[in-house]
C-alpha atoms as a PDB file:
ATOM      1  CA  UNK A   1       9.145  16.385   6.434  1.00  0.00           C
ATOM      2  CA  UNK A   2       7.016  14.807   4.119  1.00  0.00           C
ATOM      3  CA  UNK A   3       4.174  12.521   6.443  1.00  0.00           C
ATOM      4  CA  UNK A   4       4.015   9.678   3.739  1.00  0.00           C
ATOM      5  CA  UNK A   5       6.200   8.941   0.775  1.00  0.00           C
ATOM      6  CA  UNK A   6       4.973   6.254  -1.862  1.00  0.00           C
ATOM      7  CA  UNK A   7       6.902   4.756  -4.355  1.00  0.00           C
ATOM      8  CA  UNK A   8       7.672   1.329  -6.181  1.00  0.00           C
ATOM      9  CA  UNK A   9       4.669   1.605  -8.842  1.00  0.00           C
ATOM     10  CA  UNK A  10       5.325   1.370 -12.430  1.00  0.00           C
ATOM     11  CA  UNK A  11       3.981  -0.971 -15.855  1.00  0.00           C
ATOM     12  CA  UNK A  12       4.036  -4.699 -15.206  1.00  0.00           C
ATOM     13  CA  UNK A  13       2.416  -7.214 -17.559  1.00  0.00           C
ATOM     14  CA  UNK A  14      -0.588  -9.503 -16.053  1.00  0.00           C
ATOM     15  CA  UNK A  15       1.447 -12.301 -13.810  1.00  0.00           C
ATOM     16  CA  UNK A  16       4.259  -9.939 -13.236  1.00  0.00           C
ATOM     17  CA  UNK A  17       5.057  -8.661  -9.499  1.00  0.00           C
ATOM     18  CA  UNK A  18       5.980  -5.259  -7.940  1.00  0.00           C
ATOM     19  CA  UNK A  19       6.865  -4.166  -4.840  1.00  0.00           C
ATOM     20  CA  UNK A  20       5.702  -0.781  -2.858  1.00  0.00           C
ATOM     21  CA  UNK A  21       7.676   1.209  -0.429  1.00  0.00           C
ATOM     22  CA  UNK A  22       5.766   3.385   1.742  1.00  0.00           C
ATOM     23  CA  UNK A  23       8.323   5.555   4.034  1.00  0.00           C
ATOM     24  CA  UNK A  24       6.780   7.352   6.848  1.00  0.00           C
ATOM     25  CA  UNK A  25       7.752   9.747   9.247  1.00  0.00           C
ATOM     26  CA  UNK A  26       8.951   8.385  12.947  1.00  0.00           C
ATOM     27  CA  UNK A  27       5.947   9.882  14.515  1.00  0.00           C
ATOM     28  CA  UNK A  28       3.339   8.714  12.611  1.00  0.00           C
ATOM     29  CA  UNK A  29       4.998   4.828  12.037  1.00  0.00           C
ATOM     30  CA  UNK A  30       5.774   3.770  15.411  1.00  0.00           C
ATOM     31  CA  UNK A  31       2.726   2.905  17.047  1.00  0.00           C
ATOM     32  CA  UNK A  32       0.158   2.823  14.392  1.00  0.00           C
ATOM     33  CA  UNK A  33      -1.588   0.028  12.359  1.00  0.00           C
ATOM     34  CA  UNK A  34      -0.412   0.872   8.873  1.00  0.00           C
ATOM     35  CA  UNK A  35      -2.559   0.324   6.048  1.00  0.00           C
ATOM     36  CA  UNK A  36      -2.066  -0.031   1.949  1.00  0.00           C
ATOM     37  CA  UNK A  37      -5.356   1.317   0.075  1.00  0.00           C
ATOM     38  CA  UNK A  38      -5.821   1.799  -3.778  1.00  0.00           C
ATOM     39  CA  UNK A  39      -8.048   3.510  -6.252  1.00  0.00           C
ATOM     40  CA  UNK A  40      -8.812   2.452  -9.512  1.00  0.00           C
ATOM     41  CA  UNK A  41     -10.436   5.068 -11.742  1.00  0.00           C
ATOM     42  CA  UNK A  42     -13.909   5.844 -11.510  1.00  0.00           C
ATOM     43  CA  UNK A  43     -13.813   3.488  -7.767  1.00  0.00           C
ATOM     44  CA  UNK A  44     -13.494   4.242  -4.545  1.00  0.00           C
ATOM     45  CA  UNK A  45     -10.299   3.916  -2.084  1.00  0.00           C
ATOM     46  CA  UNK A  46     -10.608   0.812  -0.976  1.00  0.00           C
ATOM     47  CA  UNK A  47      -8.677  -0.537   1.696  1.00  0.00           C
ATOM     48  CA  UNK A  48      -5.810  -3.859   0.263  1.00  0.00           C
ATOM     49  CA  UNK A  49      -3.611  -5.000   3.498  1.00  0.00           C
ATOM     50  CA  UNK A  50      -2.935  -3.560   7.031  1.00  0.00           C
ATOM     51  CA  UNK A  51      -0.493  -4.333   9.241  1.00  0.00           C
ATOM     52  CA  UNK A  52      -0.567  -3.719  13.121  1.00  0.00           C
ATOM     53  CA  UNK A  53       3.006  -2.160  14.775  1.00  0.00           C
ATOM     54  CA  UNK A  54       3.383  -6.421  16.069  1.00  0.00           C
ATOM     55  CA  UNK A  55       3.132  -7.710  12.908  1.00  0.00           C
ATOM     56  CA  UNK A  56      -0.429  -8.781  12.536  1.00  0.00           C
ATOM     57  CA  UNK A  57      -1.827  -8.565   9.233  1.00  0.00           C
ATOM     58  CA  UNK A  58      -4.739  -8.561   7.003  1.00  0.00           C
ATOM     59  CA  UNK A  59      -5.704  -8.672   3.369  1.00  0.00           C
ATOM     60  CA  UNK A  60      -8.745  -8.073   1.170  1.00  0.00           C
ATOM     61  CA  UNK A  61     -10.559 -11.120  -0.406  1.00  0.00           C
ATOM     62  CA  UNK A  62      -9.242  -9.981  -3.591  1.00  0.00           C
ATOM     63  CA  UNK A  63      -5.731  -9.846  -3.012  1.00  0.00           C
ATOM     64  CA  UNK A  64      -5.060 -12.666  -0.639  1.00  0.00           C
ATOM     65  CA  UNK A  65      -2.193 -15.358  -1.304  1.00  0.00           C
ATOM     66  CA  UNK A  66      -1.106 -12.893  -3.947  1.00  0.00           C
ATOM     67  CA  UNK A  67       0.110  -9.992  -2.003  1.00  0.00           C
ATOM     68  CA  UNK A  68       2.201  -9.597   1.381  1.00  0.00           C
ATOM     69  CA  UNK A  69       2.528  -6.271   3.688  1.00  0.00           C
ATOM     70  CA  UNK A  70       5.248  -6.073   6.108  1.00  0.00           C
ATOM     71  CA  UNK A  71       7.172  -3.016   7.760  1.00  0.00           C
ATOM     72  CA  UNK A  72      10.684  -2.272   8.834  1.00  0.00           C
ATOM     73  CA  UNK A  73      10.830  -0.211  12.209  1.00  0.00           C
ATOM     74  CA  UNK A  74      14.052   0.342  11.326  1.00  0.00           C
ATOM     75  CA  UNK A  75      13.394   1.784   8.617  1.00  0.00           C
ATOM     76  CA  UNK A  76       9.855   3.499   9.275  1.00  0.00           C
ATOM     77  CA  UNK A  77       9.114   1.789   6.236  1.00  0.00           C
ATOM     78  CA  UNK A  78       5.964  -0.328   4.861  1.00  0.00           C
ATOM     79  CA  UNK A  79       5.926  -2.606   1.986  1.00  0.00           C
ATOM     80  CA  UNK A  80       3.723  -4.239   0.009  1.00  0.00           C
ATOM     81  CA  UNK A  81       4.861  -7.344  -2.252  1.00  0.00           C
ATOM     82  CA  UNK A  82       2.416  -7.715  -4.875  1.00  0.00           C
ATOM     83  CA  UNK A  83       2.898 -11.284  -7.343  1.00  0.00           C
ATOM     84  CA  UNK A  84       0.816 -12.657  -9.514  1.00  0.00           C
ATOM     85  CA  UNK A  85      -0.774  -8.816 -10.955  1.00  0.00           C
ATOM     86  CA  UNK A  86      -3.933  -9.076 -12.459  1.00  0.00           C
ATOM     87  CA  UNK A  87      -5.418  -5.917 -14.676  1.00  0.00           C
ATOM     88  CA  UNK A  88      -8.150  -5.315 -11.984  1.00  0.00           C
ATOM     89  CA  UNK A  89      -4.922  -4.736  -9.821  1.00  0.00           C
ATOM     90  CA  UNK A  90      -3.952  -1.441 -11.865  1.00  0.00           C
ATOM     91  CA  UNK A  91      -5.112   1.714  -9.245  1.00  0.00           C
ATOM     92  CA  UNK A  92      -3.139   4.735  -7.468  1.00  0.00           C
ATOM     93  CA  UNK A  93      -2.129   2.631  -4.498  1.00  0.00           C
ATOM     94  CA  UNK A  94      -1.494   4.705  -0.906  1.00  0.00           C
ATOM     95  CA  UNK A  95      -0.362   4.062   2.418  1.00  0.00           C
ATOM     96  CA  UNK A  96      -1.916   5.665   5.143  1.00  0.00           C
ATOM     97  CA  UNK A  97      -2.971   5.141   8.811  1.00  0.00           C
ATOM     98  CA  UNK A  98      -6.833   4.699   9.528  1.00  0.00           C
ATOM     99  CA  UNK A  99      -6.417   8.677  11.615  1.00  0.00           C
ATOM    100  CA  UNK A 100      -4.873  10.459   8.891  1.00  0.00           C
ATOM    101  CA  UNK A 101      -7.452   8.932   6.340  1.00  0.00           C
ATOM    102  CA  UNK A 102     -10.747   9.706   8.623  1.00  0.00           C
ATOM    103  CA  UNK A 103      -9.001  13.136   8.208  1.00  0.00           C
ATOM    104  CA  UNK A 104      -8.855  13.052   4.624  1.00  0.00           C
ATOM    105  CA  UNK A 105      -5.028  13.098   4.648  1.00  0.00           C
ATOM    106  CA  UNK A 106      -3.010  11.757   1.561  1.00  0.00           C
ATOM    107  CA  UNK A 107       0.313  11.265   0.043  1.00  0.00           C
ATOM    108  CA  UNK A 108       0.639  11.431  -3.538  1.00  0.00           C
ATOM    109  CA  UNK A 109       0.548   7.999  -4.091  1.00  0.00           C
ATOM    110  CA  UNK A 110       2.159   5.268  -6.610  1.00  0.00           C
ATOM    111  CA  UNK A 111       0.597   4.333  -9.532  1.00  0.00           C
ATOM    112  CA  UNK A 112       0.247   0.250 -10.577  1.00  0.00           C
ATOM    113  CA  UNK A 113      -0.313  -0.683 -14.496  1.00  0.00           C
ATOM    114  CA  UNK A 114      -1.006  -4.205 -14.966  1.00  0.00           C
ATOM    115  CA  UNK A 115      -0.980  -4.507 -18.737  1.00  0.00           C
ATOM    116  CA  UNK A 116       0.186  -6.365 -21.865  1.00  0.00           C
END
């Protein structure tokens, strides 16, 4: 089984919205914070939202008011709700956990497009 699966990215125009799916495997979802990074080309990885397994959660300066994470335990599943897109939002965007990325552990990501 596949640790991380990504999906939900795609072409939206600037003031558009998306959302992400992140599904993750039981093990690795039930007790950890889960985090949303992204990478836009020629950046680095930078870290968007986390969510701790209560519910807590936190956003970048950049992307506050404008983006929600939650997660389904049901579901082993994180999302990210992203509204009003800017074109500095476009990036590979990646859930992970803050182990399996000190590890250098990734899924293949999602890719985000904000463009007219």
């Amino acid at each position: 089984q596949v640790p991380l699966v990504e999906s939900g990215g795609g072409l939206v125009q600037p003031g558009g919205s998306l959302r992400l799916s992140c599904v993750a495997s039981g093990s690795i979802f039930s007790s950890a914070t889960m985090r949303w990074y992204r990478q836009a080309p020629g950046k680095q990885r930078e870290v968007v939202a986390s969510i701790a397994p209560i519910g807590n959660a936190n956003y970048a300066d950049s992307v506050k008011g404008r983006f929600t994470i939650s997660r389904d335990s049901a579901k082993n599943t994180v999302y990210l709700q992203m509204s009003s897109l800017k074109p500095e939002d476009t990036a590979v965007y990646y859930c992970n956990t803050v182990l399996r990325a000190s590890r250098g552990q990734w899924g293949q990501g999602t890719q985000v497009t904000v463009s007219s």
